[in-house]
N, C-alpha and C. Protein backbone atom coordinates (compact mmCIF):
# COMPACT_ATOMS: atom_id res chain seq x y z
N UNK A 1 0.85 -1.17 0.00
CA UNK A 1 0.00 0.00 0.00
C UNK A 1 0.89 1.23 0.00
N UNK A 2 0.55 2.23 -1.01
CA UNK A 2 1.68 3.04 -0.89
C UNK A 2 1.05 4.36 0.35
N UNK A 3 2.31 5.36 0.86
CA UNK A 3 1.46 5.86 1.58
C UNK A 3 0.57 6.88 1.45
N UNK A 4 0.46 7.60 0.41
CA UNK A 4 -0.34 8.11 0.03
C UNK A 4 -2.17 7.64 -0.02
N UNK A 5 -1.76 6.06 -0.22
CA UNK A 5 -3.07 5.85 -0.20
C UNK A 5 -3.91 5.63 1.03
N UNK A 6 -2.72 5.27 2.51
CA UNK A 6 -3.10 5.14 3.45
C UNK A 6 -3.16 6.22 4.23
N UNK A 7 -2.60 7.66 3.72
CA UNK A 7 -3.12 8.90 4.38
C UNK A 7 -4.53 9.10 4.07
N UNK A 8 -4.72 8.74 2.53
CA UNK A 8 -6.02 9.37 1.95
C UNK A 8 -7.15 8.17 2.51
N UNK A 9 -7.22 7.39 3.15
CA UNK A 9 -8.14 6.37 3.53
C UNK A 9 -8.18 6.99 5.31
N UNK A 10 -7.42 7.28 5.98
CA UNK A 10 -6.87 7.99 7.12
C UNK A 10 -7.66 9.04 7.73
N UNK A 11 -7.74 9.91 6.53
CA UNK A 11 -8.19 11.11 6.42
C UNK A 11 -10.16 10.81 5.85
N UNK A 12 -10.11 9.89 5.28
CA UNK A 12 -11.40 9.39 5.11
C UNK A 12 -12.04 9.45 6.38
N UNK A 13 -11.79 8.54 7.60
CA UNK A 13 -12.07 8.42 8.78
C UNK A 13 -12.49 9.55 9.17
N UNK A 14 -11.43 10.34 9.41
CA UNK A 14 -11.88 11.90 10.20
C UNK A 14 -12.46 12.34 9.68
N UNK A 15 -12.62 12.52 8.00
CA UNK A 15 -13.69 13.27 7.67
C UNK A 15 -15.34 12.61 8.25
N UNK A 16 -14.97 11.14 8.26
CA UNK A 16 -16.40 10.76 8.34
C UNK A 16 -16.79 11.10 9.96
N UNK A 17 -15.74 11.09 10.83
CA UNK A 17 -16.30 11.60 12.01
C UNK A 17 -16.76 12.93 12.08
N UNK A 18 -15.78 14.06 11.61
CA UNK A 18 -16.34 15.25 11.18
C UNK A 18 -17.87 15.80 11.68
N UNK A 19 -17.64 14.50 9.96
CA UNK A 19 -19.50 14.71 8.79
C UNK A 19 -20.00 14.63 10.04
N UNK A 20 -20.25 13.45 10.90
CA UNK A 20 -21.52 12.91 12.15
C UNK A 20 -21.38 14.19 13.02
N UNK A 21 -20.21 14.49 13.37
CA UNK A 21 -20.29 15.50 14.81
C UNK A 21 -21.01 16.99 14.27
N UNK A 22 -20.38 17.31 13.09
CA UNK A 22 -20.89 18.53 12.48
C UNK A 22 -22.14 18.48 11.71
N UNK A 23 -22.83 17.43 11.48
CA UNK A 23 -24.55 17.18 11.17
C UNK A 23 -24.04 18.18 9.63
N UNK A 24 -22.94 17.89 8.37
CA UNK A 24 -22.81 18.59 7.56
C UNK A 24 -23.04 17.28 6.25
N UNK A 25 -24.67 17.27 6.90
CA UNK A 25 -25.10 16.06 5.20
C UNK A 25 -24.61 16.57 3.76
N UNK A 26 -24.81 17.78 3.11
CA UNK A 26 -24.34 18.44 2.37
C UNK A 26 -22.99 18.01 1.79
N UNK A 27 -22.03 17.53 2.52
CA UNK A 27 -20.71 17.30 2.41
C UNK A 27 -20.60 15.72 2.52
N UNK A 28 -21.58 14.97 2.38
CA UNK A 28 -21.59 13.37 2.91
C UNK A 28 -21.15 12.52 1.09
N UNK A 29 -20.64 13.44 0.36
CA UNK A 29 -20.68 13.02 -1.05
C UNK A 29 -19.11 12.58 -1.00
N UNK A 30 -18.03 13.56 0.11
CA UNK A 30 -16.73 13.63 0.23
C UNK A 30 -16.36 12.23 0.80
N UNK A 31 -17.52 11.54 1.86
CA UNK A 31 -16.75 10.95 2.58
C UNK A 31 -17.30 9.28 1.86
N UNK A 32 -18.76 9.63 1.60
CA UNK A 32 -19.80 8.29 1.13
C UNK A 32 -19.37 8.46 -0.74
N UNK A 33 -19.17 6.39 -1.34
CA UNK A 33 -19.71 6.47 -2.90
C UNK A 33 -20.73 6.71 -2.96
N UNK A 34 -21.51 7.19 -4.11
CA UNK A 34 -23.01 7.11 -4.14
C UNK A 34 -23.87 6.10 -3.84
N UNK A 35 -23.19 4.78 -4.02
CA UNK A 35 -23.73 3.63 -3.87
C UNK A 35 -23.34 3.11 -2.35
N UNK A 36 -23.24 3.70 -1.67
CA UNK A 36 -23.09 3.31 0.14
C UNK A 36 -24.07 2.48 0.44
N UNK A 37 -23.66 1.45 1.20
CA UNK A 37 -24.40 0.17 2.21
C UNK A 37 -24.25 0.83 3.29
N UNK A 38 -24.63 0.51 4.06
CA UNK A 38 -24.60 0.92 5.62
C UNK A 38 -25.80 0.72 6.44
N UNK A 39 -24.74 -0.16 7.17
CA UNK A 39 -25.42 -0.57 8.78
C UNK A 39 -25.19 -0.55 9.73
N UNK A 40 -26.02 -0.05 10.64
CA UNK A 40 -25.47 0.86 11.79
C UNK A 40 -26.64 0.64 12.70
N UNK A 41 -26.42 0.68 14.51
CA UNK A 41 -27.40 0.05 15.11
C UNK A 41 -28.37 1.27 15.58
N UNK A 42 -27.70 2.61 15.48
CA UNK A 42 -29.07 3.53 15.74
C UNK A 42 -29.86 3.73 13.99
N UNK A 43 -29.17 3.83 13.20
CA UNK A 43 -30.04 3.60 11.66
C UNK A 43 -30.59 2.78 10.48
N UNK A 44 -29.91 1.28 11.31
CA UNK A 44 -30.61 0.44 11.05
C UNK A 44 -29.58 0.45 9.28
N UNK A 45 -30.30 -0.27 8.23
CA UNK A 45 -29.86 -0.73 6.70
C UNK A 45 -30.45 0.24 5.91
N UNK A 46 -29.08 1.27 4.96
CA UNK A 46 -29.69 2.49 4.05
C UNK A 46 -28.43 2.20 3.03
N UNK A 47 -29.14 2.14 2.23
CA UNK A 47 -28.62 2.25 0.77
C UNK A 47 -28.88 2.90 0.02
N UNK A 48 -27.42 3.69 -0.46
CA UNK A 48 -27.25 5.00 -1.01
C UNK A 48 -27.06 6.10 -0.55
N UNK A 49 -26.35 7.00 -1.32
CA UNK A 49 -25.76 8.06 -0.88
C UNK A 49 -27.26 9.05 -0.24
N UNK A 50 -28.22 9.17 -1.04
CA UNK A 50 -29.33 10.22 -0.94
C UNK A 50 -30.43 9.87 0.24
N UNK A 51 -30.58 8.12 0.53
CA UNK A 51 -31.19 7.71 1.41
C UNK A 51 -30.11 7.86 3.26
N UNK A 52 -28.94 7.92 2.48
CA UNK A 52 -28.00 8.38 3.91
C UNK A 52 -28.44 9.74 4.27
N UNK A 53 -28.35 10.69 3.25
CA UNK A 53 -28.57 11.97 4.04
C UNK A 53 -30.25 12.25 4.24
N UNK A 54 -31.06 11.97 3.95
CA UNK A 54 -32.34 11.87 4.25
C UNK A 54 -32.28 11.43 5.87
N UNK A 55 -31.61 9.86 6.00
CA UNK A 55 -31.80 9.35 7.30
C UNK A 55 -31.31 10.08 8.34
N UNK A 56 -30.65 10.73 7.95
CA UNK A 56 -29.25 11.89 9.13
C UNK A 56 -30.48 12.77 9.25
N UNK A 57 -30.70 13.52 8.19
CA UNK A 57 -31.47 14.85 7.83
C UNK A 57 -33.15 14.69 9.21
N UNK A 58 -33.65 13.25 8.86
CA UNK A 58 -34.96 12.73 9.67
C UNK A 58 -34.25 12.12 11.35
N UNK A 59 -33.30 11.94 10.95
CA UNK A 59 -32.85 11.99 12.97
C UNK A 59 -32.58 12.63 13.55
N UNK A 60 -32.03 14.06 13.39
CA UNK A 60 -31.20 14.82 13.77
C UNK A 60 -31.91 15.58 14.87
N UNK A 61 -31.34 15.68 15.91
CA UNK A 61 -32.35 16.50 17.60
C UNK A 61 -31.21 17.81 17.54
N UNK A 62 -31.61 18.75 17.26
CA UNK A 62 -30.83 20.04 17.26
C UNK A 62 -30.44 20.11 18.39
N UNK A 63 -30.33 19.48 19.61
CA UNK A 63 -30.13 19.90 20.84
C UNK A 63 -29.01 18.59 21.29
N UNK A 64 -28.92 17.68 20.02
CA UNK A 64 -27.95 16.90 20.85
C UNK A 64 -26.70 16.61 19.70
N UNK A 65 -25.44 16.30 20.18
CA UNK A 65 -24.27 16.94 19.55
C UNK A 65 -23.63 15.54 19.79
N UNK A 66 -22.52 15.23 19.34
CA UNK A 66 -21.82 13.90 19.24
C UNK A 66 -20.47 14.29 18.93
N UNK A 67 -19.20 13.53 19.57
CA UNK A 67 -17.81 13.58 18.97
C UNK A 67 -17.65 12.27 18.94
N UNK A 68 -17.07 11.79 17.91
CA UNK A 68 -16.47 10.94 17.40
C UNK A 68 -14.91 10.55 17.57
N UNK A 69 -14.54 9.60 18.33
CA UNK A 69 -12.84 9.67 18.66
C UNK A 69 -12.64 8.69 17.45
N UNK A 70 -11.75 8.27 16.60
CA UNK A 70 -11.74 6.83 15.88
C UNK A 70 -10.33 7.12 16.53
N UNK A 71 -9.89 5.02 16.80
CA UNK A 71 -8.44 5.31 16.77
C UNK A 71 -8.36 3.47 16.06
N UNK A 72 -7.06 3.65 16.13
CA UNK A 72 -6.37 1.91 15.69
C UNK A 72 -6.94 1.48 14.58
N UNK A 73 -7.09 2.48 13.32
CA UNK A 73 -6.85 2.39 11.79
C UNK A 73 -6.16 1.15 11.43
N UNK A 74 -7.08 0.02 10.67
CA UNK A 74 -6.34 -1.20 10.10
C UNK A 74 -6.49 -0.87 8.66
N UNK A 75 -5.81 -0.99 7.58
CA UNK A 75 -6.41 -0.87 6.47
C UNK A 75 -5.28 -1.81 5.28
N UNK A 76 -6.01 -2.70 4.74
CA UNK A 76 -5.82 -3.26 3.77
C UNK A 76 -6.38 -3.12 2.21
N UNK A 77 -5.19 -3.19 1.48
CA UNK A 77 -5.46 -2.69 0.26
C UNK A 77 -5.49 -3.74 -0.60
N UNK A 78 -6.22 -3.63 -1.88
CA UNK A 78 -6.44 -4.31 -3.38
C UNK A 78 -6.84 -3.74 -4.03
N UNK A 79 -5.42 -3.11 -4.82
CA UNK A 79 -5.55 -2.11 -6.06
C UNK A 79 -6.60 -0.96 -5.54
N UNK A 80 -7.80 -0.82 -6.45
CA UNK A 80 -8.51 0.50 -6.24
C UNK A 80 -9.95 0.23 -5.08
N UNK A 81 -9.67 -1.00 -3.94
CA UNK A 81 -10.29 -1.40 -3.32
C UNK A 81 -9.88 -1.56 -1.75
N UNK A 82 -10.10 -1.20 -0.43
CA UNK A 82 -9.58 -1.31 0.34
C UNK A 82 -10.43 -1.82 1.61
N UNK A 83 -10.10 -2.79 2.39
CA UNK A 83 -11.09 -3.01 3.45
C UNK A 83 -10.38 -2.15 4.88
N UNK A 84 -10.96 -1.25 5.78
CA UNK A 84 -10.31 -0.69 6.58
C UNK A 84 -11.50 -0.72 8.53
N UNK A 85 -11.10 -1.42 9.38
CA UNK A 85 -11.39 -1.31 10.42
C UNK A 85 -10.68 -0.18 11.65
N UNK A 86 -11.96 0.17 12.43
CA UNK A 86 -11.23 0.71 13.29
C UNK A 86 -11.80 0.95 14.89
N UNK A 87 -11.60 1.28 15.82
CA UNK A 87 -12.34 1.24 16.61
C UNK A 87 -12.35 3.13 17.10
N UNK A 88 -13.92 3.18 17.91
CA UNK A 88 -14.30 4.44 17.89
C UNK A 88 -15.16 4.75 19.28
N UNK A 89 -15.04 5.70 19.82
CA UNK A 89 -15.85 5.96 20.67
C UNK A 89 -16.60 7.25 20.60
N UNK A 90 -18.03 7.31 20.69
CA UNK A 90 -18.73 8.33 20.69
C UNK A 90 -19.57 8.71 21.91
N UNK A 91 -19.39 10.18 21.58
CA UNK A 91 -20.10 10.60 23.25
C UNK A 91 -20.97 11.50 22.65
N UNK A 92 -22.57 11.48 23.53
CA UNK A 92 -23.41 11.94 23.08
C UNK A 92 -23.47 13.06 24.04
N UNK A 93 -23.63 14.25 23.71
CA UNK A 93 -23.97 15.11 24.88
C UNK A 93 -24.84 16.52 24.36
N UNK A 94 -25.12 17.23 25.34
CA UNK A 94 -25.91 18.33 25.33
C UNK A 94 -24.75 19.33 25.05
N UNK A 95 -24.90 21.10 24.52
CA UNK A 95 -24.24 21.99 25.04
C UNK A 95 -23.80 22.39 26.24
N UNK A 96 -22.36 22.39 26.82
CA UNK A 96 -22.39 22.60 27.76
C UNK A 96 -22.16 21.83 28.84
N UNK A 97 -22.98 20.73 28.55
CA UNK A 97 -23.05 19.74 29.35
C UNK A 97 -21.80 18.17 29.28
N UNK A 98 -21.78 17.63 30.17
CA UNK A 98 -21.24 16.47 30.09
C UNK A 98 -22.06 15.29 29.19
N UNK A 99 -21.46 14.25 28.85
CA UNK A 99 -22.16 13.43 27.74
C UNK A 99 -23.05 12.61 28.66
N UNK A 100 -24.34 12.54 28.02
CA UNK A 100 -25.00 11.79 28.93
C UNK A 100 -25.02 10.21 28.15
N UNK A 101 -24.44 9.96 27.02
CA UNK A 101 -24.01 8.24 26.78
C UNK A 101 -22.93 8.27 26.18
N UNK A 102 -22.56 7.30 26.07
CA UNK A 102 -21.00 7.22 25.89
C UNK A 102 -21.06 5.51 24.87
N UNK A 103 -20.59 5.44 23.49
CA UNK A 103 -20.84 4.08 23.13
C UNK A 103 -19.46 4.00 22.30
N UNK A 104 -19.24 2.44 22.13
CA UNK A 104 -17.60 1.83 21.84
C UNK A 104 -18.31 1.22 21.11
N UNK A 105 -17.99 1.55 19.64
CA UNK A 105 -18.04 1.23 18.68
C UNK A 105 -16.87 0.32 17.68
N UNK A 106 -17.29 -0.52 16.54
CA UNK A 106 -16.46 -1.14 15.75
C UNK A 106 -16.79 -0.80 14.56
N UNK A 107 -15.82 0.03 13.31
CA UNK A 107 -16.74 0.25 12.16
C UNK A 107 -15.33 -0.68 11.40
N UNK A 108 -16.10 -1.18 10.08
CA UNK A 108 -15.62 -2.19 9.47
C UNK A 108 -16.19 -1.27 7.67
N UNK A 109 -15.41 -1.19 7.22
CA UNK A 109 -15.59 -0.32 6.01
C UNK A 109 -14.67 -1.04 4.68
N UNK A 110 -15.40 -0.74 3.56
CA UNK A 110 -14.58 -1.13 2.10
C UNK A 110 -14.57 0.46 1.66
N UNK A 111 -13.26 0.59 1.42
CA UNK A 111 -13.18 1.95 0.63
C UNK A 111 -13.10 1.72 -0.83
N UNK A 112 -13.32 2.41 -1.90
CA UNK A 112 -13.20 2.33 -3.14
C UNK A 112 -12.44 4.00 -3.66
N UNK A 113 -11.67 3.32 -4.55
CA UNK A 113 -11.15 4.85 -5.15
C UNK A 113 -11.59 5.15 -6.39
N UNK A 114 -12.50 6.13 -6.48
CA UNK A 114 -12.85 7.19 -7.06
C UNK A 114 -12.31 7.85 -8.10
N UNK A 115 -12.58 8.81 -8.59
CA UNK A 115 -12.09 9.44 -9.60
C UNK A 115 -11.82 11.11 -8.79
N UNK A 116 -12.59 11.19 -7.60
CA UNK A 116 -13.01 12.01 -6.81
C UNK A 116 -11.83 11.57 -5.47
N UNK A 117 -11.52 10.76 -5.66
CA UNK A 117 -10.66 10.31 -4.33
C UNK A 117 -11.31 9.15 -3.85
N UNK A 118 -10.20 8.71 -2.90
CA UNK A 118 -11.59 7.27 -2.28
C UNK A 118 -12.46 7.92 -1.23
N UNK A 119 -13.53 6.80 -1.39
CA UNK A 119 -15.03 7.06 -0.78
C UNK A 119 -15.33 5.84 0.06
N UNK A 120 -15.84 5.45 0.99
CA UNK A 120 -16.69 4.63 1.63
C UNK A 120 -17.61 3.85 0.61
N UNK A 121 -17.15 2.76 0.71
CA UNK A 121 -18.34 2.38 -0.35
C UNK A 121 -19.59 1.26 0.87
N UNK A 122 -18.78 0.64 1.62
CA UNK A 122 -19.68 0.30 2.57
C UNK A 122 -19.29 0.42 4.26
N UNK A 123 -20.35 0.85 4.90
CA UNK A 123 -20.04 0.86 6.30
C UNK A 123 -20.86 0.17 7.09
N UNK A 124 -19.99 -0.79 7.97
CA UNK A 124 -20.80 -1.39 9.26
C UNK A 124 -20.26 -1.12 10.28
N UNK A 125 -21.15 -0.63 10.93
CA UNK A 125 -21.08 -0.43 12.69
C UNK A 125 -21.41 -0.79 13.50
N UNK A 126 -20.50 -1.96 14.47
CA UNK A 126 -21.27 -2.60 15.34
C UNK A 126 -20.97 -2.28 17.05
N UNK A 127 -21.71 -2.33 17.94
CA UNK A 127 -22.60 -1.35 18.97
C UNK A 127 -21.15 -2.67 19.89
N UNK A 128 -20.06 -1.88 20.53
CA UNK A 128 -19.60 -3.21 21.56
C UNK A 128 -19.99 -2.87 23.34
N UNK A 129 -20.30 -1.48 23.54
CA UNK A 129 -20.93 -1.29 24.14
C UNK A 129 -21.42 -0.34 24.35
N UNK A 130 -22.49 0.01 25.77
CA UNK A 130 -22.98 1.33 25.85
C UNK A 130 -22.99 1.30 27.28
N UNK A 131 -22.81 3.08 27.64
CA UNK A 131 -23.20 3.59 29.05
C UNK A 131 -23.74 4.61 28.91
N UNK A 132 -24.72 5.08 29.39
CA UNK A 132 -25.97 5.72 30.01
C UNK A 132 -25.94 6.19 31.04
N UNK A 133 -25.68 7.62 31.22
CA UNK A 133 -25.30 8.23 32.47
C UNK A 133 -26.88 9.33 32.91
């Protein structure tokens, strides 16, 4: 894998945490192919780029905010295809406030490269735990 390609898959990540913390659907074209899978345990199975931002767009509580930590980036490459895991923790919280849940996440992703750069072509996210404060 050269490294270029493993900055630009790298940088995929953060953008995709970004996208979630900053609720910036608009920009979900940078991080998602058009043809995105994704499964995820608060949104359940959405396919496609336009049914992703719809689902963001119909969940979204203006009053509650999320950061995204990802760390321990695995990523394996094949040619213009890449499978990349990582583990993540997200904290849900109010303004101001301390997070009132806290969940440890596993996302398991195929990147594809683009003409646009690589994109997410599928994401799964699976729930390893949760706390509820």
């Amino acid at each position: 894998m050269s490294t270029s390609d493993r900055l630009e898959i790298n940088v995929l990540f953060s953008k995709l945490a970004r996208l979630l913390d900053e609720k910036r659907w608009n920009d979900a074209h940078t991080v998602f192919d058009r043809d995105i899978s994704i499964s995820s345990p608060r949104n359940g199975e959405i396919e496609g780029l336009d049914a992703f931002v719809e689902a963001m767009r119909d969940a979204e509580k203006p009053d509650e905010f999320t950061q995204h930590v990802t760390a321990g980036l695995l990523v394996e490459l094949d040619g213009d295809r890449a499978t990349a895991s990582a583990n993540s923790v997200t904290y849900f919280f109010r303004a101001g406030e301390a997070p009132f849940r806290t969940a440890g996440l596993r996302l398991d992703c195929v990147a594809v490269r683009t003409p646009a750069g690589w994109r997410l072509r599928e994401s799964r996210t699976t729930l390893l735990w949760l706390r509820e404060d």
